[in-house]
N, C-alpha and C. Protein backbone atom coordinates (compact mmCIF):
# COMPACT_ATOMS: atom_id res chain seq x y z
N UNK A 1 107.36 157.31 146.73
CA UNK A 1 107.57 156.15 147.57
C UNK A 1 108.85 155.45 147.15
N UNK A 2 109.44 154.74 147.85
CA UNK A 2 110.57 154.56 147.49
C UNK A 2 110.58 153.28 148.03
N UNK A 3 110.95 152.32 146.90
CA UNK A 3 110.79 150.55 147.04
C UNK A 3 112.55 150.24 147.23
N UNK A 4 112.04 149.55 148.01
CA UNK A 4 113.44 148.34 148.11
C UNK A 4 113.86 148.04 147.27
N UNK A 5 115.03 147.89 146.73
CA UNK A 5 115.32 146.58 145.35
C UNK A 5 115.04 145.59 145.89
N UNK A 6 114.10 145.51 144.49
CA UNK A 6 113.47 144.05 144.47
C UNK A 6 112.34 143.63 145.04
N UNK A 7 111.73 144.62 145.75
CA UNK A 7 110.60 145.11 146.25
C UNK A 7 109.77 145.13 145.24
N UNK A 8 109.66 145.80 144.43
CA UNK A 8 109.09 145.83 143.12
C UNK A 8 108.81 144.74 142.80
N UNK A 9 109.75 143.95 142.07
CA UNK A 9 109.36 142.84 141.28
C UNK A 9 108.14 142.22 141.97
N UNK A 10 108.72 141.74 143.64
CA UNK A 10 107.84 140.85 144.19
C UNK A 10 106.72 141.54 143.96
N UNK A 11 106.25 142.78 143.69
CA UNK A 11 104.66 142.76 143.90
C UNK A 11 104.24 142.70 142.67
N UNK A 12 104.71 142.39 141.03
CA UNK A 12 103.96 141.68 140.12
C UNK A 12 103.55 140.24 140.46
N UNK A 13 102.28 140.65 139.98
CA UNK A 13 101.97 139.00 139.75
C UNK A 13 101.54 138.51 138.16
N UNK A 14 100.98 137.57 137.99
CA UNK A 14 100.13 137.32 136.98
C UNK A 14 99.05 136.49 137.10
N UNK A 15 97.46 136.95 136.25
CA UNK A 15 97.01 136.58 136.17
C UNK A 15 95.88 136.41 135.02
N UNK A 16 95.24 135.57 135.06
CA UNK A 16 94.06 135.60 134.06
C UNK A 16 92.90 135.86 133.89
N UNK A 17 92.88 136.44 132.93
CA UNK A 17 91.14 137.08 132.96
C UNK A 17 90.34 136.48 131.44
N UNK A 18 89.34 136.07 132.02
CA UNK A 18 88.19 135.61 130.59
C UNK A 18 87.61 136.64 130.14
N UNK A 19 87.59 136.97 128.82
CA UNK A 19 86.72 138.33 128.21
C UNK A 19 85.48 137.88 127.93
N UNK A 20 84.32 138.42 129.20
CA UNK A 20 83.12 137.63 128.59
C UNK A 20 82.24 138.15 126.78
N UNK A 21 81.16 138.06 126.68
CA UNK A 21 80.80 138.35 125.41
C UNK A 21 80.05 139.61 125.09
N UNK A 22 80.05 140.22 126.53
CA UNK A 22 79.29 141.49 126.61
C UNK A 22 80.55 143.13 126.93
N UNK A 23 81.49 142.15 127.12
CA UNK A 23 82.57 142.99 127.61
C UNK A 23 83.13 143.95 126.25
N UNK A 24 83.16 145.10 126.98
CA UNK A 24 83.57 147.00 125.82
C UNK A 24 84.64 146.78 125.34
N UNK A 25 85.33 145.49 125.83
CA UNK A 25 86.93 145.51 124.95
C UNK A 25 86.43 144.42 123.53
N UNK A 26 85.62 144.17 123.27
CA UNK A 26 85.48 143.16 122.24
C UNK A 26 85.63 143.76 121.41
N UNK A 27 86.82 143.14 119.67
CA UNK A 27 86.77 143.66 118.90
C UNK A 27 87.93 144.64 118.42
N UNK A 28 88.09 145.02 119.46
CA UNK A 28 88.99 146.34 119.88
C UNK A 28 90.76 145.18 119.72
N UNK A 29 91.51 146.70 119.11
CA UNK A 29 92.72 145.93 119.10
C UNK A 29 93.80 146.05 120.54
N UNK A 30 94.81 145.36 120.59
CA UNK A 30 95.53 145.75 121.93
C UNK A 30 95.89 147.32 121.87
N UNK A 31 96.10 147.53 120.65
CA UNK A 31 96.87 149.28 120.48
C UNK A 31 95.81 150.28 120.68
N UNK A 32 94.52 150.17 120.15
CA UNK A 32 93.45 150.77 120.97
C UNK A 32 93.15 150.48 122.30
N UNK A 33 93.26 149.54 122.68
CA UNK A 33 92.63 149.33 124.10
C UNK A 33 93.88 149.63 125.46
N UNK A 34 95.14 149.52 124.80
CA UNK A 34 96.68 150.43 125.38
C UNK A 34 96.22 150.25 127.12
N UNK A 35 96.54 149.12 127.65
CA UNK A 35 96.31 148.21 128.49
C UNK A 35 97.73 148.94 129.81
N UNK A 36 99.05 149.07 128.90
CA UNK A 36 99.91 149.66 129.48
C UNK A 36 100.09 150.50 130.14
N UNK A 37 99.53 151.54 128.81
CA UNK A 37 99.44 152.86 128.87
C UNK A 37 98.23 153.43 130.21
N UNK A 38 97.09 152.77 130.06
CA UNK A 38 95.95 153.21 130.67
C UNK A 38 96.06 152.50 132.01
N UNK A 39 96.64 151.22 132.24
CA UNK A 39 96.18 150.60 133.64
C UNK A 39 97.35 150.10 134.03
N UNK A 40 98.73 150.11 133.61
CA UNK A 40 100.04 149.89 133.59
C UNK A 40 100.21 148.03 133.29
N UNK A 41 99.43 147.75 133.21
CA UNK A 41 99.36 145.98 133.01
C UNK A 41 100.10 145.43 131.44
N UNK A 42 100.45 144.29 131.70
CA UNK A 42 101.34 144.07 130.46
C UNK A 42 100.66 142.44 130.08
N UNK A 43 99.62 142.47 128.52
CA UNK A 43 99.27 141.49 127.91
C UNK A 43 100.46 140.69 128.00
N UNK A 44 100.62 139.29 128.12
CA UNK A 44 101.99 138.53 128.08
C UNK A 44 101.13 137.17 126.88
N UNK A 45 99.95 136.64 127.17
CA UNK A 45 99.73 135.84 126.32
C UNK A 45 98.19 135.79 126.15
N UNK A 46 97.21 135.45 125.19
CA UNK A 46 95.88 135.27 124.98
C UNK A 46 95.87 133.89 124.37
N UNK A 47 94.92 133.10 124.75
CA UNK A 47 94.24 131.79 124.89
C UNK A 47 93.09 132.23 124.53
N UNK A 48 93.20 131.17 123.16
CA UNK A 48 91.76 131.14 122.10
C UNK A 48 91.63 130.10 122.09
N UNK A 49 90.78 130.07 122.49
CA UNK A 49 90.10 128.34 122.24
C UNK A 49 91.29 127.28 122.77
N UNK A 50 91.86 126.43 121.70
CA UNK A 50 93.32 125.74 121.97
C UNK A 50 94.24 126.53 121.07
N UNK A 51 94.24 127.79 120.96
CA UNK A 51 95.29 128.46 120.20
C UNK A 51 95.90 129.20 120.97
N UNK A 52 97.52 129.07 121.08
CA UNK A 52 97.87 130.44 122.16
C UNK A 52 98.72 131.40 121.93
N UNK A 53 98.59 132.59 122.18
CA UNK A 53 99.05 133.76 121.55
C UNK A 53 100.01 134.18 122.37
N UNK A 54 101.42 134.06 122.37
CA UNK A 54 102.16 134.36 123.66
C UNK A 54 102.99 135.66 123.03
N UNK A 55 103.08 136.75 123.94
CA UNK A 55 103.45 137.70 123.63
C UNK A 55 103.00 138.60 122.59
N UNK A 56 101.31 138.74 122.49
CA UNK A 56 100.91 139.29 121.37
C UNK A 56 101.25 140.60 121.52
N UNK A 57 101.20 141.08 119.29
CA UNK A 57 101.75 142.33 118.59
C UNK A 57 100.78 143.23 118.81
N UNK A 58 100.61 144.32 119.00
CA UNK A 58 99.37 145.56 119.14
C UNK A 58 98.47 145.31 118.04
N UNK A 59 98.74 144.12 117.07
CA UNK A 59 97.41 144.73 116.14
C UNK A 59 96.38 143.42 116.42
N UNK A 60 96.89 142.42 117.43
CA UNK A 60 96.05 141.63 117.88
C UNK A 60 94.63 141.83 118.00
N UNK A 61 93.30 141.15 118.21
CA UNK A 61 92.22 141.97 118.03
C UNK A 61 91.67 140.97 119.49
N UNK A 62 90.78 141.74 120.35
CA UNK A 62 90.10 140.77 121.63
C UNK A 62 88.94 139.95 120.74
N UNK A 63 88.65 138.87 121.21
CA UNK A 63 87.55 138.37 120.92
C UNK A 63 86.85 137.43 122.20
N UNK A 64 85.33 137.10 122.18
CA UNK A 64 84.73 137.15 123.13
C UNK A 64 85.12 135.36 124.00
N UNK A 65 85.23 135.05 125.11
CA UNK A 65 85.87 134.09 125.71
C UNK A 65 87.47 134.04 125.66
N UNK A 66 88.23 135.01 125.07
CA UNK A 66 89.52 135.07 124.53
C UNK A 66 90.04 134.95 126.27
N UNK A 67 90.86 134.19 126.60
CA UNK A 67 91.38 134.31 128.49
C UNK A 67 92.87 135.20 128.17
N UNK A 68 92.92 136.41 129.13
CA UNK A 68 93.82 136.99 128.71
C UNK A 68 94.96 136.77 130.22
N UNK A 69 96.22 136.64 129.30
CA UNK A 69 97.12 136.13 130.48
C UNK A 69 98.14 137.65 130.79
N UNK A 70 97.91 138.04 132.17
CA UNK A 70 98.39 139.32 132.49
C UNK A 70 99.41 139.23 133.50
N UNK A 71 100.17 140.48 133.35
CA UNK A 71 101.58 140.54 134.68
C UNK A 71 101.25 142.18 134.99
N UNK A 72 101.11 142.47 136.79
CA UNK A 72 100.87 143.41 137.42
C UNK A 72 100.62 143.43 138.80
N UNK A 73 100.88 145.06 138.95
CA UNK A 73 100.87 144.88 140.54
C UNK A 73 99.27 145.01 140.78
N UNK A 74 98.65 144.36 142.03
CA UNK A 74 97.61 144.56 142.14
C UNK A 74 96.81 145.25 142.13
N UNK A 75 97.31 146.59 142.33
CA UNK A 75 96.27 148.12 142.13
C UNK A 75 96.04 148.45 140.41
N UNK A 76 97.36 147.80 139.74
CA UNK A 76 97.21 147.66 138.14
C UNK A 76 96.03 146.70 137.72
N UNK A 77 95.60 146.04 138.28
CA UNK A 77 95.48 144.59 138.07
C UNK A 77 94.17 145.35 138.34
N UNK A 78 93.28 145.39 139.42
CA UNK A 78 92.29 146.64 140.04
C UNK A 78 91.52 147.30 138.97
N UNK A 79 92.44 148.23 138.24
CA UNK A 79 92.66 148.97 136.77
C UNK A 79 91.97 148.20 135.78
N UNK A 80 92.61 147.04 135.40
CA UNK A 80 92.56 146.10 134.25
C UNK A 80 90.60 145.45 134.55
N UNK A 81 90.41 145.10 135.62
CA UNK A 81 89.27 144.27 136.04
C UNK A 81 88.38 145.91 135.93
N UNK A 82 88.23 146.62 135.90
CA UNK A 82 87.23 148.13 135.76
C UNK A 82 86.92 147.69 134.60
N UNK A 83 88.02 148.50 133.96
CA UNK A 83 87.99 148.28 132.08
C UNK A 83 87.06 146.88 131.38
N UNK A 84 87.72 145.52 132.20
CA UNK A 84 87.17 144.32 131.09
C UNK A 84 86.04 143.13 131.96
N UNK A 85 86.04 143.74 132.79
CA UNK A 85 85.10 142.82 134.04
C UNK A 85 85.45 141.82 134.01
N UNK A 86 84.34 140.69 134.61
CA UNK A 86 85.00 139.27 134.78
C UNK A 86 86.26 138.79 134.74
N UNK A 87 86.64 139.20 136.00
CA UNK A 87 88.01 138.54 136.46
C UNK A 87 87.90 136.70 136.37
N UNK A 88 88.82 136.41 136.10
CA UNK A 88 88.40 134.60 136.23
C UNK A 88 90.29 134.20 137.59
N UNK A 89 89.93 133.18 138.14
CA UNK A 89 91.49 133.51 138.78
C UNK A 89 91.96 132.42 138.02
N UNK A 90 93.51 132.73 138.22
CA UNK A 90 94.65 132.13 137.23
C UNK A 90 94.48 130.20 137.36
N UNK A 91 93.75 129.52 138.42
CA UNK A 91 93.57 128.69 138.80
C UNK A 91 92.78 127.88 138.18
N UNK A 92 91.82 128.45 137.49
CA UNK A 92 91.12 127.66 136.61
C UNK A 92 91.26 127.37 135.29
N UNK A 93 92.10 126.17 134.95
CA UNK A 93 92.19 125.64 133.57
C UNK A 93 90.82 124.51 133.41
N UNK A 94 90.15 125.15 132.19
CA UNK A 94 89.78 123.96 131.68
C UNK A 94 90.59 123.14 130.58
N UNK A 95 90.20 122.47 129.76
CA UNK A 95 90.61 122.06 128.60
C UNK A 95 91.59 123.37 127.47
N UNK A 96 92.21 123.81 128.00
CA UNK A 96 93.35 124.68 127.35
C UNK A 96 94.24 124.82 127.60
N UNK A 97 95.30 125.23 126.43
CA UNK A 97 96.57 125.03 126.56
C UNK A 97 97.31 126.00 127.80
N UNK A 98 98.25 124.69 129.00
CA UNK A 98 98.89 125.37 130.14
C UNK A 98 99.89 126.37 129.28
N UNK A 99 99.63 127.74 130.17
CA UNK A 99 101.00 128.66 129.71
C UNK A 99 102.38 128.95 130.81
N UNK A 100 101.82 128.51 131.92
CA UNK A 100 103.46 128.45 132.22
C UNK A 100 104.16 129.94 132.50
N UNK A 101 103.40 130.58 132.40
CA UNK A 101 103.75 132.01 132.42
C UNK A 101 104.87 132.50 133.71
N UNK A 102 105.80 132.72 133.76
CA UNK A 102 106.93 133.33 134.79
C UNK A 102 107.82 134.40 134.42
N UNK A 103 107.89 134.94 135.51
CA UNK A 103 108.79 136.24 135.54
C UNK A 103 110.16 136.09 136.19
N UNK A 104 111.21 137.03 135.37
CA UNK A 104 112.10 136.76 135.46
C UNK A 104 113.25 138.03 135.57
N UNK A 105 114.30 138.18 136.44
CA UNK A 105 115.00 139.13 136.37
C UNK A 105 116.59 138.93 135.41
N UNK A 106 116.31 140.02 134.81
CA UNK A 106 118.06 140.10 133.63
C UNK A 106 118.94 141.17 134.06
N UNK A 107 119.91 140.95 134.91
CA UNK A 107 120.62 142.58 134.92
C UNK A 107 121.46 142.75 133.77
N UNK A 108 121.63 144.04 133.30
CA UNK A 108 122.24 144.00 132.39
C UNK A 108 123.70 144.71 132.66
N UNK A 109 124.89 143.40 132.94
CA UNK A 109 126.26 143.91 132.94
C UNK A 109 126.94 144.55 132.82
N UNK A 110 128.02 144.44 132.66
CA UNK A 110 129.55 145.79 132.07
C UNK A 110 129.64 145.07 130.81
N UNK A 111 129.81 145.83 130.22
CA UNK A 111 130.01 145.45 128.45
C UNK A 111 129.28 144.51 127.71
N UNK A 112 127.74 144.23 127.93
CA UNK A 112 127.02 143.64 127.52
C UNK A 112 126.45 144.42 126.17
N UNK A 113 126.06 143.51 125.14
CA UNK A 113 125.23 144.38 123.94
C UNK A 113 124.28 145.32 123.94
N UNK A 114 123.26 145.35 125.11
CA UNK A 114 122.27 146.02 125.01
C UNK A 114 122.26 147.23 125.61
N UNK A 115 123.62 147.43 126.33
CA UNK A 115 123.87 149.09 127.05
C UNK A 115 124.11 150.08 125.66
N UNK A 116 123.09 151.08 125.67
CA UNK A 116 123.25 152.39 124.42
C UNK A 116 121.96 151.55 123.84
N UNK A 117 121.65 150.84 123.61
CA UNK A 117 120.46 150.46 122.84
C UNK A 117 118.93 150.28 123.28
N UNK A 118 118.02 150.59 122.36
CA UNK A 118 116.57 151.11 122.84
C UNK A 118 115.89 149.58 122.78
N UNK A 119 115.00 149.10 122.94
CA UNK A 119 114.15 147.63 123.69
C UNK A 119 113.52 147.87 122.13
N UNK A 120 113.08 149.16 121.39
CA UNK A 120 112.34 148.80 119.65
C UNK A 120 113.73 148.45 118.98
N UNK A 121 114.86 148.78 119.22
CA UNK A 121 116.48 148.54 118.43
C UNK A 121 116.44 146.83 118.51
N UNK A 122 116.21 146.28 119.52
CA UNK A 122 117.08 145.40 119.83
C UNK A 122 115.69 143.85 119.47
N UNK A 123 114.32 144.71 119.44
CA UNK A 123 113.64 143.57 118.70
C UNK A 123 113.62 142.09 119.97
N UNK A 124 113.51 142.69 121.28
CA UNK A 124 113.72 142.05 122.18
C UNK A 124 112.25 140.95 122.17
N UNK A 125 110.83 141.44 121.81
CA UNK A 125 109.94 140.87 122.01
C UNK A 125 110.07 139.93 120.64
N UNK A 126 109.94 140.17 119.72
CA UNK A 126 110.04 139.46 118.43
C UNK A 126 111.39 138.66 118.54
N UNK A 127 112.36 138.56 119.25
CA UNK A 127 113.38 137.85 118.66
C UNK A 127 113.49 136.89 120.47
N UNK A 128 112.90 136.95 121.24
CA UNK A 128 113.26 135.79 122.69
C UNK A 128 111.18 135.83 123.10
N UNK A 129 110.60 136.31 122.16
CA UNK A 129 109.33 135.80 122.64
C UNK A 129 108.83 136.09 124.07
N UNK A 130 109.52 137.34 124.49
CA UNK A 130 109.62 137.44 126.32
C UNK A 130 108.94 139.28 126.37
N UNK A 131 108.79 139.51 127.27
CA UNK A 131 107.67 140.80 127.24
C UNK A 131 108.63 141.81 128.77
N UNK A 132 109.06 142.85 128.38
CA UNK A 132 109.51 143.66 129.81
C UNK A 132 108.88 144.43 130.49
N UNK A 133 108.36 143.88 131.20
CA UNK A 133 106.91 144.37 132.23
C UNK A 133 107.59 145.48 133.45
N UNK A 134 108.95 145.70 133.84
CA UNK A 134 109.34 146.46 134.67
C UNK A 134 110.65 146.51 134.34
N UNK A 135 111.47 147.78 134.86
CA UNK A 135 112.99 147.78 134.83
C UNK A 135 113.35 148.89 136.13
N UNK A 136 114.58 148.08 136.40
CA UNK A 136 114.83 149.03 138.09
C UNK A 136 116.13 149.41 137.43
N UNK A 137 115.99 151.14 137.46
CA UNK A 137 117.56 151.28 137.64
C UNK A 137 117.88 152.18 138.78
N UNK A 138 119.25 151.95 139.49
CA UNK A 138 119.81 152.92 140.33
C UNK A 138 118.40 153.04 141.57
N UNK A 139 117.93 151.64 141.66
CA UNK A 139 116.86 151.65 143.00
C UNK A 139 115.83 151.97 142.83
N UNK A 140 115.56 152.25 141.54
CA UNK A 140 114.36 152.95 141.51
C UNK A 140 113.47 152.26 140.64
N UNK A 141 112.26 152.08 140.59
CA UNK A 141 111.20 150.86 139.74
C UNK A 141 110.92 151.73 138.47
N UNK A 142 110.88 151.96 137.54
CA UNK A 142 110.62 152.19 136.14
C UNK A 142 109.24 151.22 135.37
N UNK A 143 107.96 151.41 135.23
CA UNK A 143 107.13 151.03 134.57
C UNK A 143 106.20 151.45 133.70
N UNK A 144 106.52 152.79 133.64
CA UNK A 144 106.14 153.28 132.57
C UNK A 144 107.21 154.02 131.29
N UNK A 145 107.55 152.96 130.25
CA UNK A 145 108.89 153.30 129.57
C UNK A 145 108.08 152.71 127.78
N UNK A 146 108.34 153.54 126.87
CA UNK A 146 108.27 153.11 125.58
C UNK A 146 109.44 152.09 125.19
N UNK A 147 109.01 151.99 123.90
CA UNK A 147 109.97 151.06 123.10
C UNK A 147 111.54 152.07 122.98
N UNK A 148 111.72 153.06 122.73
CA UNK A 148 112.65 153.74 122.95
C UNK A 148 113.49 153.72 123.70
N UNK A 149 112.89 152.80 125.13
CA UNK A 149 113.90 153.22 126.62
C UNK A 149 115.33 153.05 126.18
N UNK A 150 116.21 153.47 126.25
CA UNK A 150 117.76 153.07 125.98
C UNK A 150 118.39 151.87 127.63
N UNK A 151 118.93 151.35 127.39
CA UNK A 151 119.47 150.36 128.68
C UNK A 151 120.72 151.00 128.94
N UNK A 152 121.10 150.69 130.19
CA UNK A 152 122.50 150.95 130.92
C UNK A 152 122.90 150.10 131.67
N UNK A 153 124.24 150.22 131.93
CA UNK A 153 124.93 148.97 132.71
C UNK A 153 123.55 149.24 133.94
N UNK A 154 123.66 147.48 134.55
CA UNK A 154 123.57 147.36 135.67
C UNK A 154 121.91 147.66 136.02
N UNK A 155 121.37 148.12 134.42
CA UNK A 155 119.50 148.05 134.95
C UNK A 155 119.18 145.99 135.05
N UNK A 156 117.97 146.37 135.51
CA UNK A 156 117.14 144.98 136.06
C UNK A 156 116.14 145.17 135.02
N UNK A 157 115.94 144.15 134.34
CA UNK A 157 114.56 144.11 133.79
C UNK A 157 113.88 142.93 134.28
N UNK A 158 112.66 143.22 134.46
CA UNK A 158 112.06 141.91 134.93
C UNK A 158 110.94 141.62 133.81
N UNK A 159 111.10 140.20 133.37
CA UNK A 159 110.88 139.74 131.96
C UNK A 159 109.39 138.65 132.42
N UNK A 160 108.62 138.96 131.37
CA UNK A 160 107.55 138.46 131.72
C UNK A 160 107.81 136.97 130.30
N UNK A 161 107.03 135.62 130.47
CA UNK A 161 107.16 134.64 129.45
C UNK A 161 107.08 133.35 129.95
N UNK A 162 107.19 132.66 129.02
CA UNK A 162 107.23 131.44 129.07
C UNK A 162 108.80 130.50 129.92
N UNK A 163 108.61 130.12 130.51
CA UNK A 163 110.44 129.64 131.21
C UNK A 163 111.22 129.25 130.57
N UNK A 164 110.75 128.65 129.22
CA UNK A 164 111.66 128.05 128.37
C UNK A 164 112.23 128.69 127.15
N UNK A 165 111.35 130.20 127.22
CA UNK A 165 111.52 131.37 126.37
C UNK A 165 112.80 132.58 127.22
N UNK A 166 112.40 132.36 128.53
CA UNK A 166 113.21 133.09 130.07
C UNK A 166 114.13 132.73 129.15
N UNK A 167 114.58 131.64 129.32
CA UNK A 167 115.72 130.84 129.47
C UNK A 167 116.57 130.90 128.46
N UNK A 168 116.17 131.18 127.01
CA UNK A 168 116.49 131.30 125.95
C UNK A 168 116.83 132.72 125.73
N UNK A 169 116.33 133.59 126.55
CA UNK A 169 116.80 135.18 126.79
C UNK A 169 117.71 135.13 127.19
N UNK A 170 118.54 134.51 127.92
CA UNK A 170 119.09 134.67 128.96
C UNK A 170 120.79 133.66 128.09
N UNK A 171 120.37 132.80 127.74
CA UNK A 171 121.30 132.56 127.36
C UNK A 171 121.80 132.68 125.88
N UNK A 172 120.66 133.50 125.13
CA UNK A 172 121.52 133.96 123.70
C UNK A 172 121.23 135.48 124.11
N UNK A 173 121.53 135.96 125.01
CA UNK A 173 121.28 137.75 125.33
C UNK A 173 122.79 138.03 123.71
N UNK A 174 123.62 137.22 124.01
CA UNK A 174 124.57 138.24 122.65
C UNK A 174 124.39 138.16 121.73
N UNK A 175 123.41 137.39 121.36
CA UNK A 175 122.73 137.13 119.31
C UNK A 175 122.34 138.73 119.41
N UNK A 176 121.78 139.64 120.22
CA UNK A 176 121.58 140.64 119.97
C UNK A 176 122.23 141.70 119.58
N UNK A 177 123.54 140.91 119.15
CA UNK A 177 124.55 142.23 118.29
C UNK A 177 124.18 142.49 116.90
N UNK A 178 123.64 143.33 116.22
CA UNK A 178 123.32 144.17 115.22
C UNK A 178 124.52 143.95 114.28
């Protein structure tokens, strides 16, 4: 199938799901439960109680009421609700911390730092707190890519996070010189 630019992006969304207390993911870490890998969906943040986990590391562990904050296209999303049941929609906050969660597109230029370099090189999640849930290159949607992917002029990544984390991507993208 062949998407429009920018076609793509628009059909992520995000949303939230409550892990009830009976649910098969309890316990289980993100790197076992490979959320990516298995249903193409991308963890962006988990809400514990009033604690919030934005951009959690694979050795994170689920625990039961944990609200998990997700970015995907809806047939992913489909995927994700099989696996952990109880969908909750993104609409209902109680008493917990707002996340603010937005997506965001980065093209990456002519002579920018990150062309030749892999997304585990460049320490992109650990160092702007931001998660790359998709990348378009040459028209074409890319969502299933390891830490390895290498970048090239002129790919799109579309960045999953906080806006004030976006934002901070976006404008120290050259601290990422090695």
């Amino acid at each position: 199938e062949d998407l429009v630019k920018g076609e793509f992006f628009t059909s992520i969304h995000i949303e939230e799901y409550e892990i009830s207390p009976n649910s098969p993911i309890i316990g289980k870490s993100l790197l076992e439960l490979q959320f990516k890998q298995k249903t193409g969906v991308s963890v962006i943040t988990i809400l514990r109680g009033n604690r919030k986990i934005n951009i959690p590391d694979a050795n994170e562990h689920i625990y039961p009421y944990d609200k998990l904050i997700v970015a995907g296209c809806d047939e992913e999303l489909q995927r994700l609700t099989a696996s952990i049941e109880n969908k909750k929609s993104a609409n209902c906050y109680d008493e917990v911390p707002q996340h603010h969660i937005s997506l965001s597109q980065f093209e990456i230029e002519n002579e920018s730092s990150l062309i030749g370099k892999s997304i585990k090189e460049l320490k992109i999640r650990e160092k702007t707190e931001t998660l790359i849930v998709g990348i378009e290159r040459n028209n074409e949607s890319i969502i299933n890519f390891s830490s390895d992917f290498i970048f090239r002029e002129n790919d799109v990544l579309l960045l999953a996070g906080e806006q004030e984390k976006l934002d901070v991507f976006d404008k120290n993208i050259h601290t990422f010189d090695s």
